[in-house]
N, C-alpha and C. Protein backbone atom coordinates (compact mmCIF):
# COMPACT_ATOMS: atom_id res chain seq x y z
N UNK A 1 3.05 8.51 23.76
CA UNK A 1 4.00 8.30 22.69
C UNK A 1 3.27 7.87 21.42
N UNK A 2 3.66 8.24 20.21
CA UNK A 2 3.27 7.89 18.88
C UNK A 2 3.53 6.60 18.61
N UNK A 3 3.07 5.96 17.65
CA UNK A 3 3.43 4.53 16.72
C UNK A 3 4.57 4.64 16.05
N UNK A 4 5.70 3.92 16.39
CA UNK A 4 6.60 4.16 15.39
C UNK A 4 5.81 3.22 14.16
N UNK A 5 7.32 3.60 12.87
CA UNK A 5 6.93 3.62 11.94
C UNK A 5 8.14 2.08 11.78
N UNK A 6 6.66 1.11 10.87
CA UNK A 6 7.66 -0.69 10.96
C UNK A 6 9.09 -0.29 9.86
N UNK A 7 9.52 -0.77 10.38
CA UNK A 7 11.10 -1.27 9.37
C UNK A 7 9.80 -1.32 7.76
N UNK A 8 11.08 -0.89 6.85
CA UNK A 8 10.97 -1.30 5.56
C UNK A 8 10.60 -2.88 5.19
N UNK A 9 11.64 -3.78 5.85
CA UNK A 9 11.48 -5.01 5.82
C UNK A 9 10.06 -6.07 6.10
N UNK A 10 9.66 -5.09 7.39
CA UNK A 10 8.46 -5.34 7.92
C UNK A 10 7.06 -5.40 6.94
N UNK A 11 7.02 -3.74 6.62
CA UNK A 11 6.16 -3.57 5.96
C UNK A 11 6.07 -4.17 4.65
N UNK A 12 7.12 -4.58 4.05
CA UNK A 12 7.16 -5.52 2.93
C UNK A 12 6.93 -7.01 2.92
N UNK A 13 7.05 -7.57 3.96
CA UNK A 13 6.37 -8.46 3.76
C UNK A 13 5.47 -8.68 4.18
N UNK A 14 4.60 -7.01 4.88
CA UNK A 14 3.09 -7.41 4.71
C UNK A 14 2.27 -6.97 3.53
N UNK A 15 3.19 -6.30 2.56
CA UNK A 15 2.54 -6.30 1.63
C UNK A 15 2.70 -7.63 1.03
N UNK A 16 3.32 -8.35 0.66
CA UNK A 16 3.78 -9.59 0.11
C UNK A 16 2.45 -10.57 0.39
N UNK A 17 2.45 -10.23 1.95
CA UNK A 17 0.80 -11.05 2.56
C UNK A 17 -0.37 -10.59 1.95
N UNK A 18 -0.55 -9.11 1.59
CA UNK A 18 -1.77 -8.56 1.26
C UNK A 18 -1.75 -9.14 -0.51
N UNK A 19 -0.96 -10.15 -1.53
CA UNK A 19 -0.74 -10.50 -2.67
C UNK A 19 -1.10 -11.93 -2.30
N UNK A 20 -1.81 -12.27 -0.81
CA UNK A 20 -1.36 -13.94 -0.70
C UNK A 20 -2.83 -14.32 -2.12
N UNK A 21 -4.03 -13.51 -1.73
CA UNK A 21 -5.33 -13.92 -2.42
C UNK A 21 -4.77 -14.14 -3.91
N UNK A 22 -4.37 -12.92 -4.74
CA UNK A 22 -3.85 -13.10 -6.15
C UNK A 22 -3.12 -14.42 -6.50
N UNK A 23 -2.34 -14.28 -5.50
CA UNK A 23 -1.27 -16.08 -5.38
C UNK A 23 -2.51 -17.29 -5.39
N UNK A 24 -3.16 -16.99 -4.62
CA UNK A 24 -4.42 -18.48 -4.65
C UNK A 24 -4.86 -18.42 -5.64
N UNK A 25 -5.07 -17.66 -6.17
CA UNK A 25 -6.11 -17.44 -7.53
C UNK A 25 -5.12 -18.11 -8.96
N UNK A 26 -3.65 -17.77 -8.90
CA UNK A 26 -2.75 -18.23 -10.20
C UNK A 26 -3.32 -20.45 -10.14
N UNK A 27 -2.62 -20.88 -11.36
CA UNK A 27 -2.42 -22.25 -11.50
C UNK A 27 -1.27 -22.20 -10.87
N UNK A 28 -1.64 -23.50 -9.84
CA UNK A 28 -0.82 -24.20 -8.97
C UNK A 28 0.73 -23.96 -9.11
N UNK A 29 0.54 -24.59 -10.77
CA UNK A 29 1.85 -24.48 -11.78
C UNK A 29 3.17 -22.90 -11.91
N UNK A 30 1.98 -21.81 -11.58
CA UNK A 30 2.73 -20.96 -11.34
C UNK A 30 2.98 -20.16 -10.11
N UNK A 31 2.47 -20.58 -8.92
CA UNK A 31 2.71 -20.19 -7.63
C UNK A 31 3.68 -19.49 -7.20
N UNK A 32 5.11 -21.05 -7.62
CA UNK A 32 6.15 -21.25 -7.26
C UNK A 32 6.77 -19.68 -7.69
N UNK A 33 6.35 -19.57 -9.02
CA UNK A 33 7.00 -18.44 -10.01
C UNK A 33 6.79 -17.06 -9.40
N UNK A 34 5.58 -16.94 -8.70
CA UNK A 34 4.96 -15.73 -8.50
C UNK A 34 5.74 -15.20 -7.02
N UNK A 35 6.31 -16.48 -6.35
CA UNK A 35 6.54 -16.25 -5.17
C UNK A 35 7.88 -15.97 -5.31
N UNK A 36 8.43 -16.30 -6.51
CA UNK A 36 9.93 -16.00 -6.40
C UNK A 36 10.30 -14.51 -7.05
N UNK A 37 9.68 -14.44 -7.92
CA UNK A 37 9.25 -12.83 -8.37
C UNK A 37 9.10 -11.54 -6.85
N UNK A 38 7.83 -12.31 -6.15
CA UNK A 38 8.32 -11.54 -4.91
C UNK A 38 9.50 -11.34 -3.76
N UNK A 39 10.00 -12.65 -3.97
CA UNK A 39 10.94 -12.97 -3.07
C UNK A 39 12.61 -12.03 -3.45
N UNK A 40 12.13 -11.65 -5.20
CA UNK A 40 13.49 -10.68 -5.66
C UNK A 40 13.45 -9.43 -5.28
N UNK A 41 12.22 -8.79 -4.42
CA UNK A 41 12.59 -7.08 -3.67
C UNK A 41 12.94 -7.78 -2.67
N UNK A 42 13.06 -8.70 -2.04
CA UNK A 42 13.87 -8.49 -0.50
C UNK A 42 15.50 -8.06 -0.70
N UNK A 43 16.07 -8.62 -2.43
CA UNK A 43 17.45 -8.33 -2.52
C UNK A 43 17.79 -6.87 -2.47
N UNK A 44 16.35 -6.10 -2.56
CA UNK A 44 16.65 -4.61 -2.87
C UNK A 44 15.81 -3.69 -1.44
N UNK A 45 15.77 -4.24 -0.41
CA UNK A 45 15.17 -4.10 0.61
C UNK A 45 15.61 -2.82 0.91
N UNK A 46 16.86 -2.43 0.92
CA UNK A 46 18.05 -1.63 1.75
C UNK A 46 17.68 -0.34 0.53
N UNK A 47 17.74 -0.62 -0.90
CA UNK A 47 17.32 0.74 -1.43
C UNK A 47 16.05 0.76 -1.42
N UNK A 48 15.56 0.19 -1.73
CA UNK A 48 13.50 0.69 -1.73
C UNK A 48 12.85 1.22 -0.29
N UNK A 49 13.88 1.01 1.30
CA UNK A 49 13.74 1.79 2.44
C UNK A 49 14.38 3.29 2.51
N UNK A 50 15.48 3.19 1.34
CA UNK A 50 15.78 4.53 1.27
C UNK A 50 15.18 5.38 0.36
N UNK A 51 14.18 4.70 -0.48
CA UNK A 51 13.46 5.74 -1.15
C UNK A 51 12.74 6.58 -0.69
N UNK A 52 11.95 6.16 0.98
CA UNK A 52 10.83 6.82 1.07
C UNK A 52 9.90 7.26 0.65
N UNK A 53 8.82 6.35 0.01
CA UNK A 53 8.09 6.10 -0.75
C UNK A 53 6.57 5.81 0.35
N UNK A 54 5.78 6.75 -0.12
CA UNK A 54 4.16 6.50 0.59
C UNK A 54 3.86 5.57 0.85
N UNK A 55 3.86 4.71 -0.36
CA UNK A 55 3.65 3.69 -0.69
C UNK A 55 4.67 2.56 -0.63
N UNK A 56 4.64 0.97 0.04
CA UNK A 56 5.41 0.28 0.00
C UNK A 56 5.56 -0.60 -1.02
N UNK A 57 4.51 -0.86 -1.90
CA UNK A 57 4.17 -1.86 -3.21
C UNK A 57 5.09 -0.96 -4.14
N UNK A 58 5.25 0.70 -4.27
CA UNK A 58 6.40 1.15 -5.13
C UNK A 58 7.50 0.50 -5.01
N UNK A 59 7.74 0.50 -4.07
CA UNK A 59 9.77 0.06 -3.63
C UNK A 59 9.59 -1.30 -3.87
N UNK A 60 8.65 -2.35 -3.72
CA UNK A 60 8.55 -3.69 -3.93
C UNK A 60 8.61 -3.47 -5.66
N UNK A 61 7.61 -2.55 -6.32
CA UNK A 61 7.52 -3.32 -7.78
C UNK A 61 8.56 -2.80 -8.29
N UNK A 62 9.21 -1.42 -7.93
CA UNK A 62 10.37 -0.60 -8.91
C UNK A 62 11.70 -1.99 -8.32
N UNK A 63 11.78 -2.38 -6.87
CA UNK A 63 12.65 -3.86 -7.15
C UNK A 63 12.65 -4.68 -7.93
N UNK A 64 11.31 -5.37 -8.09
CA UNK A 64 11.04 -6.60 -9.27
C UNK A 64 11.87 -5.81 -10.73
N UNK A 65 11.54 -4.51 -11.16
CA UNK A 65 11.63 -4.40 -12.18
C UNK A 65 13.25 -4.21 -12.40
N UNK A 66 13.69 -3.57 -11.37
CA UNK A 66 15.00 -3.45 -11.62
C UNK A 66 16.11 -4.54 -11.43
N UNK A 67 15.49 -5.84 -10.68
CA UNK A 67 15.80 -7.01 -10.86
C UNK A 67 15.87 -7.82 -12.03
N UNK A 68 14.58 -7.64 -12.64
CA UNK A 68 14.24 -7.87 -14.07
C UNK A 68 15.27 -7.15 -15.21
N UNK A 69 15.02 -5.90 -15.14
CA UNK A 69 15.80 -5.62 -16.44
C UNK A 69 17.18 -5.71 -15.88
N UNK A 70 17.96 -5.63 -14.50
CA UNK A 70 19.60 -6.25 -14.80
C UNK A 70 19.67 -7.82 -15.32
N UNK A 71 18.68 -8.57 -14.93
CA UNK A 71 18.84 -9.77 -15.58
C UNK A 71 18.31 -10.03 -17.60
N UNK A 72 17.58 -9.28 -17.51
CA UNK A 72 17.59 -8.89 -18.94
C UNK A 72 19.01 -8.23 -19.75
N UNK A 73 19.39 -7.36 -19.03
CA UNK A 73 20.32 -6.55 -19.90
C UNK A 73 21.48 -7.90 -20.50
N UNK A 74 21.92 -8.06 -18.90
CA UNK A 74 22.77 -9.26 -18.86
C UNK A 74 22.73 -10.40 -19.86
N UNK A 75 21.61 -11.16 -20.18
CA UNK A 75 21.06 -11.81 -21.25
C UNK A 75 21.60 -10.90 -22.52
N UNK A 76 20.92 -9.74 -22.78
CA UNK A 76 21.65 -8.59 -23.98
C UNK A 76 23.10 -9.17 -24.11
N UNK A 77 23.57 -8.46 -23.23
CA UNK A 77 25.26 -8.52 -22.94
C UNK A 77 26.22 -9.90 -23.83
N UNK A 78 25.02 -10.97 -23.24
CA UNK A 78 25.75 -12.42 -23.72
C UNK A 78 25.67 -12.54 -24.90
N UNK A 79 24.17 -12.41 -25.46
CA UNK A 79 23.72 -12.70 -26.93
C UNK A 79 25.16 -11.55 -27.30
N UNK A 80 25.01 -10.30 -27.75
CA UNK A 80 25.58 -9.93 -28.24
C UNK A 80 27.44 -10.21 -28.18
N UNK A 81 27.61 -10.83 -26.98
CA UNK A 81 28.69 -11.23 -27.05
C UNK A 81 29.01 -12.37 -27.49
N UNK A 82 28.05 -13.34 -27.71
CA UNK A 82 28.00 -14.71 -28.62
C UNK A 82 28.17 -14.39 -30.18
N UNK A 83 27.34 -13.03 -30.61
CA UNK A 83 27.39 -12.52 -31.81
C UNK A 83 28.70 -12.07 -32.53
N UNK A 84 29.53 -11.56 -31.14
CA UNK A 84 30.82 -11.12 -32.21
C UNK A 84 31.94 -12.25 -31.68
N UNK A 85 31.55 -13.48 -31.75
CA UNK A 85 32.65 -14.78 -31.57
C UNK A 85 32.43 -15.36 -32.64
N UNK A 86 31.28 -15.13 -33.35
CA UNK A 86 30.58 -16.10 -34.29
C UNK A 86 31.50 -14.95 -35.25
């Protein structure tokens, strides 16, 4: 029989492990930050396994980013909605 192939989940957080060195290397000060940055593709676990992607660091970073800019837009959204109260 062949090797199956690990869960999405799996393989993501061994990539997460293969980022531990970069993490030692930041100030202390920003650890915390770096780890929570990673910790935002697990919310997108379920689409970045349906991408099917070669690569698992894609579906991890296209998460971060798309985590990032809905929380960006959102920010947009407010300012500009603070703008037309004023």
């Amino acid at each position: 029989m062949g090797r199956t192939v690990p869960s999405f989940r799996i393989a993501e957080a061994l990539e997460i492990e293969d980022w531990k060195p970069f993490r030692r290397a930041l100030p202390r000060r920003e650890r915390a930050i770096f780890d929570e940055m990673l910790n935002t593709a697990r919310l997108y676990a379920s689409a970045s396994s349906s991408a099917v992607r070669a690569s698992k660091f894609e579906g991890l970073l296209i998460a971060i980013i798309f985590h990032h800019y809905r929380v960006l837009t959102g920010i947009a959204e407010e300012i500009a909605e603070l703008k037309r109260q004023q």
